[in-house]
C-alpha atoms as a PDB file:
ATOM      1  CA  UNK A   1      -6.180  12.500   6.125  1.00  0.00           C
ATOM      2  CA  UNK A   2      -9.187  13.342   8.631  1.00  0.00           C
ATOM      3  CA  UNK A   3     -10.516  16.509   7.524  1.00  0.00           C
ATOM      4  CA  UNK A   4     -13.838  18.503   9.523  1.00  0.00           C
ATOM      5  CA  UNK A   5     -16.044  20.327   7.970  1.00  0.00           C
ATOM      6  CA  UNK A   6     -19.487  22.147   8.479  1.00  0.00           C
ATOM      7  CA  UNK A   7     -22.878  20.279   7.919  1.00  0.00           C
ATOM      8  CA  UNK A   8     -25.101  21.828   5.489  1.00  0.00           C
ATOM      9  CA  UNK A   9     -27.270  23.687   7.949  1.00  0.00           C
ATOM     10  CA  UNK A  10     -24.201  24.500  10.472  1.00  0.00           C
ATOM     11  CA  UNK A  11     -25.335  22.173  12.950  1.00  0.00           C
ATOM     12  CA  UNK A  12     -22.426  20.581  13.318  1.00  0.00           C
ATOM     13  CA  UNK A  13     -19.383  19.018  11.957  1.00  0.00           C
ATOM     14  CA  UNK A  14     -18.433  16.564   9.451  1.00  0.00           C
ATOM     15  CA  UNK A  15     -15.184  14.555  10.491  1.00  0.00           C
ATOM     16  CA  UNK A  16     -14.275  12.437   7.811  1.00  0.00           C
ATOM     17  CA  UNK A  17     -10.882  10.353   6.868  1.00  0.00           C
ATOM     18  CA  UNK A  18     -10.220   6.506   6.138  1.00  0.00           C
ATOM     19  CA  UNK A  19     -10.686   3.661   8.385  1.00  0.00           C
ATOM     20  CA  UNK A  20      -6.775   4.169   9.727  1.00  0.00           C
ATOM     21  CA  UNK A  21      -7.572   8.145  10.295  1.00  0.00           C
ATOM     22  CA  UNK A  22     -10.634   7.521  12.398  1.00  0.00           C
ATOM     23  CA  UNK A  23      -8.808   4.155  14.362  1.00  0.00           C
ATOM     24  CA  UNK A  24      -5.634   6.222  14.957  1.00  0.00           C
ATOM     25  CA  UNK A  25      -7.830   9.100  16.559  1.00  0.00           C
ATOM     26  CA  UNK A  26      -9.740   6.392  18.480  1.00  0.00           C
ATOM     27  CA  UNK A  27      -6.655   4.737  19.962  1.00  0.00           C
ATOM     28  CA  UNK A  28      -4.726   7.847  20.838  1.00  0.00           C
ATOM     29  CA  UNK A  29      -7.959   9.107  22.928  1.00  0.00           C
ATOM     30  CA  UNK A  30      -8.025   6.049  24.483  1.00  0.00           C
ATOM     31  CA  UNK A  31      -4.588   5.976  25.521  1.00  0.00           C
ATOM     32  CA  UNK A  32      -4.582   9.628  26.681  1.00  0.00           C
ATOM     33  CA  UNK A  33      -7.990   9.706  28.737  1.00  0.00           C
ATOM     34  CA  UNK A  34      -6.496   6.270  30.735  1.00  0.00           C
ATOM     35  CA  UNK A  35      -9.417   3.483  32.414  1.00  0.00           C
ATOM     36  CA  UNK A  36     -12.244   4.361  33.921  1.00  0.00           C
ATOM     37  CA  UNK A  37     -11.635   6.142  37.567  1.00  0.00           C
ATOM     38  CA  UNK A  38      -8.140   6.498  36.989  1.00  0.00           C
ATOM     39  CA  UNK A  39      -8.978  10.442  37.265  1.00  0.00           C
ATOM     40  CA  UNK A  40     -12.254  10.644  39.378  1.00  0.00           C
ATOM     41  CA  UNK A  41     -12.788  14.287  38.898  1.00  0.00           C
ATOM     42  CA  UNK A  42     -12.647  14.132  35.364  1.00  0.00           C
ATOM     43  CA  UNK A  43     -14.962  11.129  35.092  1.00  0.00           C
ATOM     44  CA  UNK A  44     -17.910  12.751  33.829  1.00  0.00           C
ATOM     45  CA  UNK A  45     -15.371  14.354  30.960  1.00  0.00           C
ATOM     46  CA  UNK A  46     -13.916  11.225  30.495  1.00  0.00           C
ATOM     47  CA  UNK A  47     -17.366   9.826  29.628  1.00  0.00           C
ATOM     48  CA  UNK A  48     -18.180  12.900  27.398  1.00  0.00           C
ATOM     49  CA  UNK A  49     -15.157  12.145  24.914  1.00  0.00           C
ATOM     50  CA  UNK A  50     -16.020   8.419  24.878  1.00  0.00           C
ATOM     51  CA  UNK A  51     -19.364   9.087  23.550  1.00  0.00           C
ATOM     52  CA  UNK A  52     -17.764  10.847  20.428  1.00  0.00           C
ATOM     53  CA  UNK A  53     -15.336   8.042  20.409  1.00  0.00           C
ATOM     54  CA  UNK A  54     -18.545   5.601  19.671  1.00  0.00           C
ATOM     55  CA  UNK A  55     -19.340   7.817  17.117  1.00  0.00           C
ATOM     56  CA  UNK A  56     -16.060   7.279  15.795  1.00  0.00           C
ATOM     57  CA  UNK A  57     -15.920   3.698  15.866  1.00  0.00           C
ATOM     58  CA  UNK A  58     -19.116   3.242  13.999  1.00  0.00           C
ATOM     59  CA  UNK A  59     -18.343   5.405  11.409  1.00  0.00           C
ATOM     60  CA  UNK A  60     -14.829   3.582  10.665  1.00  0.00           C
ATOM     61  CA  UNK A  61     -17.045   0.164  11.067  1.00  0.00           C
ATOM     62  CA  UNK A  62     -19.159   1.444   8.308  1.00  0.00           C
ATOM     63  CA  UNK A  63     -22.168   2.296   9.938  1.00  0.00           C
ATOM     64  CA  UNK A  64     -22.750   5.743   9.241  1.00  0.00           C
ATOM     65  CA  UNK A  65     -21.918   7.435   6.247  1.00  0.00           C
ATOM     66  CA  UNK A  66     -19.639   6.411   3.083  1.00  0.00           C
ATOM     67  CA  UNK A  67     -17.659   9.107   0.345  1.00  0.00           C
ATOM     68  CA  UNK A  68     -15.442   8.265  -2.247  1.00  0.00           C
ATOM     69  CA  UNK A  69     -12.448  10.442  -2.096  1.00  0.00           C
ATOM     70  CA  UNK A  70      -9.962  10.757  -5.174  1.00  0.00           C
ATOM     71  CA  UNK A  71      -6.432   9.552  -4.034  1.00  0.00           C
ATOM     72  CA  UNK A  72      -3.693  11.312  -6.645  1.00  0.00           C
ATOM     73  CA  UNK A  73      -4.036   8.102  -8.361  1.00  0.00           C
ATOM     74  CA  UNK A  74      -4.551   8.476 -12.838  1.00  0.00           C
ATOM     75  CA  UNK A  75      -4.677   6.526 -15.974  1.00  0.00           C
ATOM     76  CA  UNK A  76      -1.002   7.741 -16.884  1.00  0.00           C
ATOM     77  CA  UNK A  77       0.049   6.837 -13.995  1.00  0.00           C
ATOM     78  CA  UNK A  78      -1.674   3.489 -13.463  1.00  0.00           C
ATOM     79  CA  UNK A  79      -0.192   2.562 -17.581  1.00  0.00           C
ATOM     80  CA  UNK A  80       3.821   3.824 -16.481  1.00  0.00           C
ATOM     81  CA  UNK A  81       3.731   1.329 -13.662  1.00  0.00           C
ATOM     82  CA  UNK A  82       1.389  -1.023 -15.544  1.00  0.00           C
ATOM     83  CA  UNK A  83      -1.144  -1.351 -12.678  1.00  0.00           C
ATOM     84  CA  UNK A  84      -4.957  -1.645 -12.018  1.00  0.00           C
ATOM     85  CA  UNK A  85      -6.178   0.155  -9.299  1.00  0.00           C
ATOM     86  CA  UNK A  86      -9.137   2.550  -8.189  1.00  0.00           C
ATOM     87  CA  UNK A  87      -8.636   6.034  -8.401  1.00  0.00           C
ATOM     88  CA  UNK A  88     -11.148   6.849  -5.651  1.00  0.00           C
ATOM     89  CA  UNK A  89     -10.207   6.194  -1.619  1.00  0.00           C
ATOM     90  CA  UNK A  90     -13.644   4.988   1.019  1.00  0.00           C
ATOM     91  CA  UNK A  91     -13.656   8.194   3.601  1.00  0.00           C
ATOM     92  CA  UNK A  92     -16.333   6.904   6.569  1.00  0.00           C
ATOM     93  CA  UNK A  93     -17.982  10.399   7.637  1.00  0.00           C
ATOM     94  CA  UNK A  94     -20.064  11.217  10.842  1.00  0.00           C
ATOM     95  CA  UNK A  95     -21.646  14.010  11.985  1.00  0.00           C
ATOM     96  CA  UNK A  96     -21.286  15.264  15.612  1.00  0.00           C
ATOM     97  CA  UNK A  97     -22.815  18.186  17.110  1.00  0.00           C
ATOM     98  CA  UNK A  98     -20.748  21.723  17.220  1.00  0.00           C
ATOM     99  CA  UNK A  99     -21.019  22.022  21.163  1.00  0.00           C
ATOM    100  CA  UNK A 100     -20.221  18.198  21.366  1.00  0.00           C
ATOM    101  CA  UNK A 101     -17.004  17.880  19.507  1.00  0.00           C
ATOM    102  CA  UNK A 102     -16.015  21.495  20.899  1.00  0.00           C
ATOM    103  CA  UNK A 103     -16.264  20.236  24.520  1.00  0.00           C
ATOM    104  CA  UNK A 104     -14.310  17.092  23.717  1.00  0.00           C
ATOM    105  CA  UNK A 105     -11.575  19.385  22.562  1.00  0.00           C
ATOM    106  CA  UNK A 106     -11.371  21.453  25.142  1.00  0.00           C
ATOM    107  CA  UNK A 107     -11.471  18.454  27.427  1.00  0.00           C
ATOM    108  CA  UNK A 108      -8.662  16.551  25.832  1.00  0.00           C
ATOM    109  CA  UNK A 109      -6.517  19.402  26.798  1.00  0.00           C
ATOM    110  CA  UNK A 110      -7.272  18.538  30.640  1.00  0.00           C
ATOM    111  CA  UNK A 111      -6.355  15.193  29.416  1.00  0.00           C
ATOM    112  CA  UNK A 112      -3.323  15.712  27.588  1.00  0.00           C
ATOM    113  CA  UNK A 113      -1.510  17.692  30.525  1.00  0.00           C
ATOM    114  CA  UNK A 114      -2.231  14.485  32.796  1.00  0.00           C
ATOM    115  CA  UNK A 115      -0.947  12.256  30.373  1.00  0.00           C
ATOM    116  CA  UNK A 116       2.340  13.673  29.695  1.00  0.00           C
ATOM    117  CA  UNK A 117       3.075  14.334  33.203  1.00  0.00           C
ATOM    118  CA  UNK A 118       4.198  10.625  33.005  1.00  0.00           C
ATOM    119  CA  UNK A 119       6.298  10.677  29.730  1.00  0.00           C
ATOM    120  CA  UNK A 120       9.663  11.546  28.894  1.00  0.00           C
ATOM    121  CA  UNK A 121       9.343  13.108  25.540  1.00  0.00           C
ATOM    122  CA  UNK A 122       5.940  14.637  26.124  1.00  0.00           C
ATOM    123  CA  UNK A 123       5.880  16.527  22.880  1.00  0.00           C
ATOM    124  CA  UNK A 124       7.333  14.057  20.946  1.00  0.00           C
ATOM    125  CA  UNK A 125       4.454  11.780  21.594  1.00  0.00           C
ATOM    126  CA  UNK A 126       2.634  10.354  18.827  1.00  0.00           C
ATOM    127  CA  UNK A 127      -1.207  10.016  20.733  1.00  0.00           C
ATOM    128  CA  UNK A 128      -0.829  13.519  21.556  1.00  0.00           C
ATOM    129  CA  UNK A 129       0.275  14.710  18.533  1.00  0.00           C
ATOM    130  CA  UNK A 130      -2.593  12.882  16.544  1.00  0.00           C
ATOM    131  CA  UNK A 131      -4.839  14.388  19.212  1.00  0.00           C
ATOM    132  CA  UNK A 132      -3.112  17.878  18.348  1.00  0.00           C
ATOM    133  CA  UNK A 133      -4.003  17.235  14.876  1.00  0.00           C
ATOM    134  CA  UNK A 134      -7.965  16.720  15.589  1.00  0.00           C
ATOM    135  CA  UNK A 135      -8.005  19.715  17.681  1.00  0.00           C
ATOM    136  CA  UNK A 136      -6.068  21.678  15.072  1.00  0.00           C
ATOM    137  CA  UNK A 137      -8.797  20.671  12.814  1.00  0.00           C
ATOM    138  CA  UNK A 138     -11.688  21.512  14.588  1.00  0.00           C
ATOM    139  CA  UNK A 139      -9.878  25.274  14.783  1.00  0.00           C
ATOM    140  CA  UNK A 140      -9.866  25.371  11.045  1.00  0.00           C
ATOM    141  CA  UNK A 141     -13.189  24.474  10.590  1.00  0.00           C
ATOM    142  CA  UNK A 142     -14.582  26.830  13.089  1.00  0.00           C
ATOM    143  CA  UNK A 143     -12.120  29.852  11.684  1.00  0.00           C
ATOM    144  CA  UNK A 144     -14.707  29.523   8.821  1.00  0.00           C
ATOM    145  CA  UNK A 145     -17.521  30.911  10.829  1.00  0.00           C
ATOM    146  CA  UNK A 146     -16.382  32.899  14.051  1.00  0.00           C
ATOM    147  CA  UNK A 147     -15.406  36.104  13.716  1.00  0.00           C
ATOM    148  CA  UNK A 148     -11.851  36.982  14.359  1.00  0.00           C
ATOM    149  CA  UNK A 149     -12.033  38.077  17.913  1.00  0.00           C
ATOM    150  CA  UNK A 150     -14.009  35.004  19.129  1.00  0.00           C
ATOM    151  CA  UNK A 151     -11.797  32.573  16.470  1.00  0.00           C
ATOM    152  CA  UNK A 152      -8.514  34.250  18.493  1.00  0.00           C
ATOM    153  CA  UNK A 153      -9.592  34.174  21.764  1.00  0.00           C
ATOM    154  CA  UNK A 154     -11.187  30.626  21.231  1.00  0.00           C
ATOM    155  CA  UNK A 155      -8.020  29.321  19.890  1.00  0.00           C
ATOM    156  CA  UNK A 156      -5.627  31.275  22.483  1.00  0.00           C
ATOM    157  CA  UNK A 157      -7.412  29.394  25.751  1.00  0.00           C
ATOM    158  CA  UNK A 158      -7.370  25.988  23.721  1.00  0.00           C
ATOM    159  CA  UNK A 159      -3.860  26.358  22.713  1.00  0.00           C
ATOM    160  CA  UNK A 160      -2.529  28.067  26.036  1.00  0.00           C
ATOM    161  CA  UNK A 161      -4.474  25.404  27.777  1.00  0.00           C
ATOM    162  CA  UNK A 162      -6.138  27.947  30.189  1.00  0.00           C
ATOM    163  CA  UNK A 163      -9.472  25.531  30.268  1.00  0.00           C
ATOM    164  CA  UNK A 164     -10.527  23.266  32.944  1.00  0.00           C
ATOM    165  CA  UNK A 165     -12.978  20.432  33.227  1.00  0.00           C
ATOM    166  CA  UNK A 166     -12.706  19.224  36.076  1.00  0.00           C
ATOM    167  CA  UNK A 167     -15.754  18.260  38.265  1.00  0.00           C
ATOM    168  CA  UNK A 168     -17.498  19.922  34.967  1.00  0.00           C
ATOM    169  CA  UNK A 169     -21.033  19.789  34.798  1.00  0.00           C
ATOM    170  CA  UNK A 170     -21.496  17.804  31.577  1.00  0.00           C
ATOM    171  CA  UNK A 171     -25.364  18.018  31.720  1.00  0.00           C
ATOM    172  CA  UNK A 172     -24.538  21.826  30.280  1.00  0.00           C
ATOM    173  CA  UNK A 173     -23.092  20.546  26.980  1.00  0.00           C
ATOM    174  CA  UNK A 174     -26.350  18.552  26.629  1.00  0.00           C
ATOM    175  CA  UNK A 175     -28.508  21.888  26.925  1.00  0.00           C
ATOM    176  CA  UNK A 176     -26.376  23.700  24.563  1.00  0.00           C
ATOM    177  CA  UNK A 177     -26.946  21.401  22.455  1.00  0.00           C
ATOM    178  CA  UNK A 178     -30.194  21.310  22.553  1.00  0.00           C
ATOM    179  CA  UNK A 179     -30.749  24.736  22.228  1.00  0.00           C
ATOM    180  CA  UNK A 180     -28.316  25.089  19.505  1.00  0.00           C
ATOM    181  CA  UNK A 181     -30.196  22.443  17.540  1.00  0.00           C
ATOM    182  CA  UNK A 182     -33.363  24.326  17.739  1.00  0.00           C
ATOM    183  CA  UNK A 183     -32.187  27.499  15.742  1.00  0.00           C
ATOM    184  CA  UNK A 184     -31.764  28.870  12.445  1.00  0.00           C
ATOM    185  CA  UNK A 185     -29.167  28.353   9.988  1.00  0.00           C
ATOM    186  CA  UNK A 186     -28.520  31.697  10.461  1.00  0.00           C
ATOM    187  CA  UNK A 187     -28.400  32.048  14.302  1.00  0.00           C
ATOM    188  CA  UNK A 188     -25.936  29.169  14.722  1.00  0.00           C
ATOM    189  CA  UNK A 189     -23.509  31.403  12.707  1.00  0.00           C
ATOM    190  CA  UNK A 190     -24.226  33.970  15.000  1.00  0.00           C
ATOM    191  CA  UNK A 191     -23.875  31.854  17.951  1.00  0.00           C
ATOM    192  CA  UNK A 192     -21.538  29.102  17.078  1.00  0.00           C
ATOM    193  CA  UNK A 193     -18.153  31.793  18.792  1.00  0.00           C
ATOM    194  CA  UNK A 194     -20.401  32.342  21.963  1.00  0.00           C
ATOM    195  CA  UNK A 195     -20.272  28.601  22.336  1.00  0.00           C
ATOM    196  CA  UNK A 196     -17.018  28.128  21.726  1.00  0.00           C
ATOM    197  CA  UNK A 197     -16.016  30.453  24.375  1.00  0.00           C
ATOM    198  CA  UNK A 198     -19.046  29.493  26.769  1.00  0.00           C
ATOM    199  CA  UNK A 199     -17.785  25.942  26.606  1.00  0.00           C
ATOM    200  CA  UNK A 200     -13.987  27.372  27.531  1.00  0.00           C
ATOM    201  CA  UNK A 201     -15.037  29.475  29.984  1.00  0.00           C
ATOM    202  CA  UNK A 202     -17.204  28.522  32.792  1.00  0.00           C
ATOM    203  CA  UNK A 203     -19.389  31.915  33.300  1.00  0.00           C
ATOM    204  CA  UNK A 204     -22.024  32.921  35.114  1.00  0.00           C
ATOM    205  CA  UNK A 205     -24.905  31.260  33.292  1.00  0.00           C
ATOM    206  CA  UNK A 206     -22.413  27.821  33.712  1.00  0.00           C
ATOM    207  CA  UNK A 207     -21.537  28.195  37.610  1.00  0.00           C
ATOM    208  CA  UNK A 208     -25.422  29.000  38.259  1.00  0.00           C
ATOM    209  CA  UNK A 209     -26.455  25.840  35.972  1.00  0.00           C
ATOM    210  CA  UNK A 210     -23.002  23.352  37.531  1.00  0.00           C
ATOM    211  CA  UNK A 211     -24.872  24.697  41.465  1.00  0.00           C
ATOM    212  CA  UNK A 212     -28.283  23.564  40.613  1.00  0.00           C
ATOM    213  CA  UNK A 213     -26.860  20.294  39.384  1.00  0.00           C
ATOM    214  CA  UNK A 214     -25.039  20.041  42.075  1.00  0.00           C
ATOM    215  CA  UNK A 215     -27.888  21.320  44.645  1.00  0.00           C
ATOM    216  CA  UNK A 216     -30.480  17.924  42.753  1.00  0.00           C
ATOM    217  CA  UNK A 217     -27.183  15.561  42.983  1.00  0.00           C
ATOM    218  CA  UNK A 218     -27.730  16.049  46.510  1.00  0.00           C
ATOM    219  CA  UNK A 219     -31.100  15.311  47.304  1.00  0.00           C
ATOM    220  CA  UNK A 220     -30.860  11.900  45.237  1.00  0.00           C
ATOM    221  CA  UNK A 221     -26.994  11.336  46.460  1.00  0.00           C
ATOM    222  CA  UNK A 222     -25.710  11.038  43.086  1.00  0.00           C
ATOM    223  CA  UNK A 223     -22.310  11.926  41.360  1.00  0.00           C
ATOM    224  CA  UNK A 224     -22.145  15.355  39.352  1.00  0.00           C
ATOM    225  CA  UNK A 225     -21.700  13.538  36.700  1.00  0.00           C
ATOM    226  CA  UNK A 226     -24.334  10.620  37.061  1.00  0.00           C
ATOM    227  CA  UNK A 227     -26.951  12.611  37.382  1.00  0.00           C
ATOM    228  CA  UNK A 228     -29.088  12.538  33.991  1.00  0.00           C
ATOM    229  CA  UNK A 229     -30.918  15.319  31.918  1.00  0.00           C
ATOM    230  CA  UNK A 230     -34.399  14.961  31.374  1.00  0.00           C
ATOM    231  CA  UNK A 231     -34.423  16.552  28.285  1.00  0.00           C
ATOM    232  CA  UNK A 232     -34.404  13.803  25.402  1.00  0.00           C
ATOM    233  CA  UNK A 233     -33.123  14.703  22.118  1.00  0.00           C
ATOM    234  CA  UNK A 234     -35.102  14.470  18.086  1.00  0.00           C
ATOM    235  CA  UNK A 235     -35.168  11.829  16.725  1.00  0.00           C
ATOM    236  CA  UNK A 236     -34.038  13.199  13.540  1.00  0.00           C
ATOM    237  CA  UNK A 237     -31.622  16.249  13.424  1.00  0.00           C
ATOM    238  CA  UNK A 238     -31.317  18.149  10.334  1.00  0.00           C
ATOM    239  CA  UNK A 239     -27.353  18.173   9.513  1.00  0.00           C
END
């Protein structure tokens, strides 16, 4: 079962299952976000999930992290039905920054209501239910930490769907991450419900941030979302 859970330091978030947990999340993403330019104003969103997608995909390929996870399975139970068989379960773990996996959340959402515009049994569908499942997920793990007001408000816009990415500035998750990397243990648990709700609601600091962008996409005649933050991040990041 894919579980999320805090890093050590609060930096972000620890999504772990087995290989079938992490490919089922992968392919219902997939499915749900559609091909590339199939939603132009969502492009730079679109691009935003996919890069916790890779993240996903090398975890379940075995290049990140490794647990052993006990599976229910015991000697009294291996002896009635005479079998051989480890009692432990490989979990492939990854760790993904809190503003990161918070915007690709809130992003499905934009995602989801696209998607089932074109099925029958929208809520019967199982890529948006597995996708309910992650987002469900990432609410647990972040009840842990917000307060109550921010954990209900939070959850109210994600599950009322009352959040919108298109023509979103994506260079903004990339400073909040930045800037949530650089503090305390203790400041991210301060912080962590002001970024949940920063990243669901566009504010002030976000509309003055998406008009500069928007003001330097012009003078080099890029996209929104092609233009790229100079900002690079460490090398190392301590989980």
């Amino acid at each position: 079962m894919l579980s999320i859970t805090h890093t050590k330091n609060l930096t972000g978030a620890i999504v772990s299952g087995d290989y079938w947990d992490i490919d089922e999340l992968n392919h219902a993403i997939y499915a749900v976000i559609g091909e590339e330019g199939k939603y132009y104003d969502l492009e730079g969103s679109r691009a935003r999930i996919l890069k916790v997608c890779h993240d996903f995909r090398q975890a379940s390929q075995g290049e990140r992290n490794i647990e052993f996870v006990r599976n229910g399975l015991h000697k009294d139970s291996m002896k009635e039905h005479d079998l051989v068989a480890p009692e432990k379960n490989v979990y492939f773990t990854v760790e993904i920054l809190w503003p990161e996996l918070i915007f690709a959340a809130i992003a499905l959402n934009d995602f989801i209501k696209l998607y089932q515009k074109k099925h029958s049994f929208p809520l019967l569908d199982a890529h948006v239910t597995t996708i309910r499942k992650f987002q469900s997920a990432i609410g647990a793990s972040l009840s842990e930490t917000l307060d109550e007001e921010e954990f209900q408000n939070f959850m109210k816009l994600l599950n009322n769907q009352e959040t919108n990415v298109h023509k979103y500035a994506i260079q903004f998750v990339d400073v909040l991450n930045l800037n949530y990397i650089k503090m305390t243990k203790e400041q991210r648990e301060e912080s962590l419900g002001k970024y949940a709700l920063k990243l669901a609601v566009q504010d002030n600091e976000y509309v003055a941030f998406r008009n500069q962008v928007i003001k330097s996409a012009n003078v080099t005649k890029s996209t929104i979302h092609d233009l790229a933050l100079t900002a690079e991040y460490p090398e190392d990041i301590e989980w």
